[in-house]
C-alpha atoms as a PDB file:
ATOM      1  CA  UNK A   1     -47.832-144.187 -90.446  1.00  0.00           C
ATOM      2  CA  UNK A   2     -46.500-145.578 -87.392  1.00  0.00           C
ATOM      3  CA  UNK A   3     -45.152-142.598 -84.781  1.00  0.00           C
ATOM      4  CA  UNK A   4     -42.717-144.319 -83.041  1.00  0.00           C
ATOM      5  CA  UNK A   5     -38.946-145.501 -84.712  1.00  0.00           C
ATOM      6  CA  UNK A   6     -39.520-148.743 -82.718  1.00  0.00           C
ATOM      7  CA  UNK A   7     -42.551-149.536 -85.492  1.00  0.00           C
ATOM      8  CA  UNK A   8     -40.721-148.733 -88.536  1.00  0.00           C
ATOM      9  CA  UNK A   9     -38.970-151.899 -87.199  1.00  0.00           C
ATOM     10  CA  UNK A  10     -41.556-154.412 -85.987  1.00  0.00           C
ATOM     11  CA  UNK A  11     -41.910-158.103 -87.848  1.00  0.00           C
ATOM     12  CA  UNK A  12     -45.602-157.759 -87.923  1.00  0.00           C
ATOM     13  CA  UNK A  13     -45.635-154.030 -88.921  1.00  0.00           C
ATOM     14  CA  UNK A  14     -43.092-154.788 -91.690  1.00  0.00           C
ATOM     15  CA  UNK A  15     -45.280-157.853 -92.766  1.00  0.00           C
ATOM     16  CA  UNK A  16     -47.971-155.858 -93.522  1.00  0.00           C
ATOM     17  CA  UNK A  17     -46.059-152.832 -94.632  1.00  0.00           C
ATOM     18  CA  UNK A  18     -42.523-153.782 -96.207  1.00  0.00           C
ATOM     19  CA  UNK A  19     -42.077-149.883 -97.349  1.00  0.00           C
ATOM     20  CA  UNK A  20     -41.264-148.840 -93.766  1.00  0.00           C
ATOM     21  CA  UNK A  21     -38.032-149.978 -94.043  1.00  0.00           C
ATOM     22  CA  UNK A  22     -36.822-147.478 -97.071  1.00  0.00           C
ATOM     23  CA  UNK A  23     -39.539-144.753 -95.279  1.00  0.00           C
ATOM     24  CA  UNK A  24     -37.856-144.612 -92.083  1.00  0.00           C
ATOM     25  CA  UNK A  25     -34.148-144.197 -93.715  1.00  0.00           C
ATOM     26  CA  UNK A  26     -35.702-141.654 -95.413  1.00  0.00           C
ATOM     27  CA  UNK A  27     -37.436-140.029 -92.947  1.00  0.00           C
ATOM     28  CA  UNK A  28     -33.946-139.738 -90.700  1.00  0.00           C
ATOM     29  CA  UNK A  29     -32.030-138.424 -93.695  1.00  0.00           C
ATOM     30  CA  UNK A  30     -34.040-136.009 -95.410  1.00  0.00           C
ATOM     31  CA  UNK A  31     -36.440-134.252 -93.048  1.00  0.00           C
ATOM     32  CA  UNK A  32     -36.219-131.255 -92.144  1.00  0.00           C
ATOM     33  CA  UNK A  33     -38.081-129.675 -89.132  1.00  0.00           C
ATOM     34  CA  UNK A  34     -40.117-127.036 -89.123  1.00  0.00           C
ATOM     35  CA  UNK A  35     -38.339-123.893 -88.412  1.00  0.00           C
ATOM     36  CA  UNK A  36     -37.670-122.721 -85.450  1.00  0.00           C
ATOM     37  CA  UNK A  37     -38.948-119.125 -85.099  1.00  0.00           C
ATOM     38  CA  UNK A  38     -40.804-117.597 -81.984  1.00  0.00           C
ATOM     39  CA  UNK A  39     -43.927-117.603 -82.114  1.00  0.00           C
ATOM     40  CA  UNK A  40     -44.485-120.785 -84.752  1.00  0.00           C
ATOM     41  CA  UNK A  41     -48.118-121.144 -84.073  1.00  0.00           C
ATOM     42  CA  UNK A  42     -49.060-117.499 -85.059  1.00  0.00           C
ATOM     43  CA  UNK A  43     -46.798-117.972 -87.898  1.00  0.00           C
ATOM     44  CA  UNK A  44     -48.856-121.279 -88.629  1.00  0.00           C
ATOM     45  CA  UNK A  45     -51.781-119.641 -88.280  1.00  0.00           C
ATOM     46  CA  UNK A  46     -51.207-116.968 -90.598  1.00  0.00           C
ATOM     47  CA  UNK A  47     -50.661-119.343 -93.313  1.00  0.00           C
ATOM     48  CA  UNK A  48     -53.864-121.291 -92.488  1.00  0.00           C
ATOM     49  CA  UNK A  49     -55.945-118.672 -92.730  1.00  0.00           C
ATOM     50  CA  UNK A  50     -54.691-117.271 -95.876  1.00  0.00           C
ATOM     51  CA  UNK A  51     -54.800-120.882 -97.472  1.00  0.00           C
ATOM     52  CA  UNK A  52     -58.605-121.080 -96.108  1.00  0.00           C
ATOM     53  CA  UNK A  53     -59.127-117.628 -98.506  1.00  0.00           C
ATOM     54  CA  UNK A  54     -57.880-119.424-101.210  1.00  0.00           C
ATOM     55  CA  UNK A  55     -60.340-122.606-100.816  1.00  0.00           C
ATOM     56  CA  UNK A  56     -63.090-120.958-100.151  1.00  0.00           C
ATOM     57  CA  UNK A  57     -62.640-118.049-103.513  1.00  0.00           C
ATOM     58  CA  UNK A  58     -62.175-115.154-101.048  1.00  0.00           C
ATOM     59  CA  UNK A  59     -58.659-114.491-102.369  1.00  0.00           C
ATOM     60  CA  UNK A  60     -56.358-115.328-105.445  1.00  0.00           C
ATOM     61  CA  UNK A  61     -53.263-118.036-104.477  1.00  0.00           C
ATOM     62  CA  UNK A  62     -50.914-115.050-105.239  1.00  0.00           C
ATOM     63  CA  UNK A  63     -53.035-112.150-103.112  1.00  0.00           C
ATOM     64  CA  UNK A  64     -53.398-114.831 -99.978  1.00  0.00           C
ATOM     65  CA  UNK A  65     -49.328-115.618-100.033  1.00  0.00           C
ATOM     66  CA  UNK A  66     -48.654-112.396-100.348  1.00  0.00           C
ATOM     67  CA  UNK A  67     -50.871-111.271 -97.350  1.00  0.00           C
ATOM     68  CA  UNK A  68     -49.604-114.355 -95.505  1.00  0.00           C
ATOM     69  CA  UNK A  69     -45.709-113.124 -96.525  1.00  0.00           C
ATOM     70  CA  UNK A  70     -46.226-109.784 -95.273  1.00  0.00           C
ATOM     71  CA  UNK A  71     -48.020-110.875 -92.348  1.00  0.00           C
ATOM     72  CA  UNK A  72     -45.567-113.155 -91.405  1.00  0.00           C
ATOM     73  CA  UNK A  73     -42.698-110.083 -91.735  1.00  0.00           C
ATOM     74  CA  UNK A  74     -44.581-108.111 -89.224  1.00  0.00           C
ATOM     75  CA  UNK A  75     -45.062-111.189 -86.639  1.00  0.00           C
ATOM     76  CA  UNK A  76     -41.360-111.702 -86.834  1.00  0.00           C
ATOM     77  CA  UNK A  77     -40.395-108.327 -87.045  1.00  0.00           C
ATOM     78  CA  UNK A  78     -43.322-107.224 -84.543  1.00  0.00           C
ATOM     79  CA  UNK A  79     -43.857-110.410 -82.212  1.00  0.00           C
ATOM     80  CA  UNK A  80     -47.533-109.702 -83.152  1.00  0.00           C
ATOM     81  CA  UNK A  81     -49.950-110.221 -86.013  1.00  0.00           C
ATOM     82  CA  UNK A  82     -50.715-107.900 -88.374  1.00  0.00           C
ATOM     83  CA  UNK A  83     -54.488-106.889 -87.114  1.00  0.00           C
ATOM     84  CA  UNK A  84     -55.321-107.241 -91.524  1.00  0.00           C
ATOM     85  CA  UNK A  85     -55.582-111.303 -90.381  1.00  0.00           C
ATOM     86  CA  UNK A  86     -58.809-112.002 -90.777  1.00  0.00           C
ATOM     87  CA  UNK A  87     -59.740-110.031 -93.864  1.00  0.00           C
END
């Protein structure tokens, strides 16, 4: 998927690929960003890690979201990770 709006928009591009046309109108009217919290990437992490449990059977879907809800309180009520991260 092309990165740049100027793409969405090139002859060749939409040649190959007459979608982009609809995809970019849709991409300017319905995305949303991710949120903007402090401290995103911990946030991020959190979430990765807990989703890795899942994939790998180390944790239920519902155990790992909770951990990674209650994790994700303390960072934004803390500014810091809860030290349970990693287990």
């Amino acid at each position: 998927m092309p990165s740049r709006k100027a793409l969405f928009e090139d002859a060749e591009l939409l040649a190959a690929y007459p979608h982009f046309t609809q995809l970019l109108e849709e991409l300017q009217t319905r995305s949303v960003f991710r949120p903007q919290i402090p401290d995103y990437s911990q946030a991020s992490k959190i979430l990765q890690t807990n989703l890795w449990r899942v994939l790998v059977g180390a944790a239920t879907p519902e155990n790992a979201m909770e951990q990674a809800a209650k994790q994700t309180r303390s960072l934004l009520k803390n500014g810091v990770l809860n030290q349970g991260l990693s287990q």
